[in-house]
Protein backbone atom coordinates (compact mmCIF):
# COMPACT_ATOMS: atom_id res chain seq x y z
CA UNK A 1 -20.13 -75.16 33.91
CA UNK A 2 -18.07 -72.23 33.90
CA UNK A 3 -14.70 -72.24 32.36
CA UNK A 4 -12.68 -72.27 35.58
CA UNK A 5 -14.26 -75.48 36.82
CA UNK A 6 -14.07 -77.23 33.04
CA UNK A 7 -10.13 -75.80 33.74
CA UNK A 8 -10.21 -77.87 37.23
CA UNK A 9 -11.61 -81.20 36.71
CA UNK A 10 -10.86 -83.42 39.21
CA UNK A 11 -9.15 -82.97 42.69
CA UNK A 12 -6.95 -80.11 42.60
CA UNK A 13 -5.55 -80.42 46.47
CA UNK A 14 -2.91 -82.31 47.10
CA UNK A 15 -1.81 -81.54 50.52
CA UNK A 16 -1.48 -79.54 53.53
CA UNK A 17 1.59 -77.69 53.46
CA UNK A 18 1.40 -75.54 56.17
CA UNK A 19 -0.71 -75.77 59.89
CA UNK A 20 -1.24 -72.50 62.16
CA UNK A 21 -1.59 -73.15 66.06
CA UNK A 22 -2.58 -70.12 68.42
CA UNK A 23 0.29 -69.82 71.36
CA UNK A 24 0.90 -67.92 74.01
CA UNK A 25 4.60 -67.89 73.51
CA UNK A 26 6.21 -69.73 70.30
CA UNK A 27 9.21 -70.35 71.53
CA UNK A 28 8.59 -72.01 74.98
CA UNK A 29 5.83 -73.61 72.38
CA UNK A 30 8.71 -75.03 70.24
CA UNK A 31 10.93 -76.21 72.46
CA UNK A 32 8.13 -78.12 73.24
CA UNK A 33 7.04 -79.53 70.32
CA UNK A 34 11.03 -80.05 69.85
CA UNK A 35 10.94 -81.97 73.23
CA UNK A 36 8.08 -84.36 72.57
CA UNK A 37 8.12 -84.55 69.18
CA UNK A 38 11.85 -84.25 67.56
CA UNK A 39 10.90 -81.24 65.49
CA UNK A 40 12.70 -78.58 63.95
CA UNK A 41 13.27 -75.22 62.73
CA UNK A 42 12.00 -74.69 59.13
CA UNK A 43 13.28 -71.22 58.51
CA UNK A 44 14.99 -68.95 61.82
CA UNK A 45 13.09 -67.79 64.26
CA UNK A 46 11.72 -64.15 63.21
CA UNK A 47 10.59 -61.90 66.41
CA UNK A 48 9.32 -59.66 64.17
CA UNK A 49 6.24 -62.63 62.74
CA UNK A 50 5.94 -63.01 66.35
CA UNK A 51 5.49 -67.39 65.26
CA UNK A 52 7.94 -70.17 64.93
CA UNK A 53 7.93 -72.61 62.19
CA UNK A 54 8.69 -76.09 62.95
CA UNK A 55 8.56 -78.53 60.14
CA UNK A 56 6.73 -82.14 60.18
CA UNK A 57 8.78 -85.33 58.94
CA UNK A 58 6.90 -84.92 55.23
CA UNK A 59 7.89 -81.72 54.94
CA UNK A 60 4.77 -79.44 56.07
CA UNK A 61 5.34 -76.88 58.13
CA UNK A 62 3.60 -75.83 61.50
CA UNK A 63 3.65 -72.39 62.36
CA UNK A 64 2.88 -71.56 65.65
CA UNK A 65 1.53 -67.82 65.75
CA UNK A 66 1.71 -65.82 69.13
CA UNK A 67 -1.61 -65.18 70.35
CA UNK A 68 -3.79 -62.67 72.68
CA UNK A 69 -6.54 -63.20 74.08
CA UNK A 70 -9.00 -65.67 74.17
CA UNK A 71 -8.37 -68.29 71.73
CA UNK A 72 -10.04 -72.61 70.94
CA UNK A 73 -8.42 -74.35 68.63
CA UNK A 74 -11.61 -76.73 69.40
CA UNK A 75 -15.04 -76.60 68.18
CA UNK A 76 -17.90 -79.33 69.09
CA UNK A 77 -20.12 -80.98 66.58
CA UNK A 78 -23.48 -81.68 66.85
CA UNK A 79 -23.44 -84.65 69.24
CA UNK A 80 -21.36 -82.47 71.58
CA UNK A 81 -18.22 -83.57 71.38
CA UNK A 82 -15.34 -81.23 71.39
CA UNK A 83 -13.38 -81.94 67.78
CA UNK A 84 -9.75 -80.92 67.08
CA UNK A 85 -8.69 -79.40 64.16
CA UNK A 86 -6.86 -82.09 62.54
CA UNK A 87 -5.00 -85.78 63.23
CA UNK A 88 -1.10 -86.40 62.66
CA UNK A 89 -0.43 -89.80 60.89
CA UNK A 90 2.62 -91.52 62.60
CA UNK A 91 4.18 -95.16 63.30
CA UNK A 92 5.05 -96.74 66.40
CA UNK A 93 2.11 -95.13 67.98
CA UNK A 94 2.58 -97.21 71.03
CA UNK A 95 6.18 -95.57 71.53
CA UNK A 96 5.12 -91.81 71.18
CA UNK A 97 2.23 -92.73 73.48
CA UNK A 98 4.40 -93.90 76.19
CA UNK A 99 7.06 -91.23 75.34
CA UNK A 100 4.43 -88.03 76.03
CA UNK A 101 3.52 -89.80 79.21
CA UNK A 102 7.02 -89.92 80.52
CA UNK A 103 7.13 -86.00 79.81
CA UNK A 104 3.61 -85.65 81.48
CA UNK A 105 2.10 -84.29 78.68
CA UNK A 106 -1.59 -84.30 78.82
CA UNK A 107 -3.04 -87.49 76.40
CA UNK A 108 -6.10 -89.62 76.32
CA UNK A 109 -6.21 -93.16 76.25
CA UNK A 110 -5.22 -95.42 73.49
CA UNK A 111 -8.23 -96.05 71.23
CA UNK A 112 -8.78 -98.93 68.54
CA UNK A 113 -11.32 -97.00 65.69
CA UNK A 114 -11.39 -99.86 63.52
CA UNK A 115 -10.77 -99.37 59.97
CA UNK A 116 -9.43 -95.55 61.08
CA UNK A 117 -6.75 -97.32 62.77
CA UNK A 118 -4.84 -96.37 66.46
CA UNK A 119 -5.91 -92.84 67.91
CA UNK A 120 -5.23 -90.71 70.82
CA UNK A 121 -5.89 -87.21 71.77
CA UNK A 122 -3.18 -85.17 73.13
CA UNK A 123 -2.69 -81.19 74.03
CA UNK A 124 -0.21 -78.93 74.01
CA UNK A 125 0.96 -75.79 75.99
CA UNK A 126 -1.63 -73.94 75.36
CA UNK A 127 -4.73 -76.52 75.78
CA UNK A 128 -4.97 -76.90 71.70
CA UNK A 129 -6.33 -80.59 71.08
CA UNK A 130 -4.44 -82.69 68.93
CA UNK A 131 -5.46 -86.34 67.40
CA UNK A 132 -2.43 -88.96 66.50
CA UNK A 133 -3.14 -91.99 64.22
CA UNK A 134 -1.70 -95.15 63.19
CA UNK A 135 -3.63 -96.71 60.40
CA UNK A 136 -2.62 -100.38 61.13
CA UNK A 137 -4.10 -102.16 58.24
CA UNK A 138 -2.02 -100.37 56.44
CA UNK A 139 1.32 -99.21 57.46
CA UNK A 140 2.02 -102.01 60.28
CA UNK A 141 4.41 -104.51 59.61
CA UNK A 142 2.51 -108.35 59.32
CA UNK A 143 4.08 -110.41 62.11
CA UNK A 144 4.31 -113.97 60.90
């Protein structure tokens, strides 16, 4: 054992702070992620970065960079399925469902993955695929 991992015992992550996205133009990007998803400026919008930084309900911040190019936020695994990058916990997943419908944004259906909870796929301007999930067992509200 070396003396840096005897220094880091344990898990030393303890969140995602920040999430880049490839766009073809951050700010029609942003007001669309403003639109559909209520969310807002972390810090003003700097041309010179050429990315806008909206910032998630806990605090993280997405920064989505301008892009040329080709560009997948996707990859497939080994059973062929095209994977996203990462899923967005939220509540009410029902009411955001219904919500990007109504502003014809481009979703999958509704799926029950058991103990994972609620899921659906969505994607944004640019094509980027996006999961959404509602852990049930654990942050729905019992009805009696």
């Amino acid at each position: 054992m070396t003396d840096i991992s005897r220094e880091f015992q344990g898990n030393t992550l303890s969140a995602v702070c920040s999430i880049y996205v490839p766009v073809r133009n951050p700010i029609n990007s942003a007001q669309w992620w403003q639109r559909n998803f209520g969310l807002e400026y972390a810090v003003p919008f700097n041309a010179a970065e050429a990315q806008v930084i909206l910032k998630l309900s806990d605090g993280q911040w997405l920064h989505l960079v301008e892009t040329d190019g080709h560009f997948d936020n996707q990859f497939t695994n080994k059973a062929g399925y095209e994977m996203f990058r990462f899923t967005f916990e939220v509540r009410q997943i029902e009411v955001l469902y219904d919500h990007l419908q109504s502003n014809s944004v481009k979703v999958e259906q509704l799926k029950d993955r058991g103990s994972c909870g609620i899921n659906f796929i969505f994607y944004d301007l640019d094509g980027n695929k996006f999961d959404v999930n509602e852990v049930i067992d654990i942050h729905r509200t019992q009805i009696s």
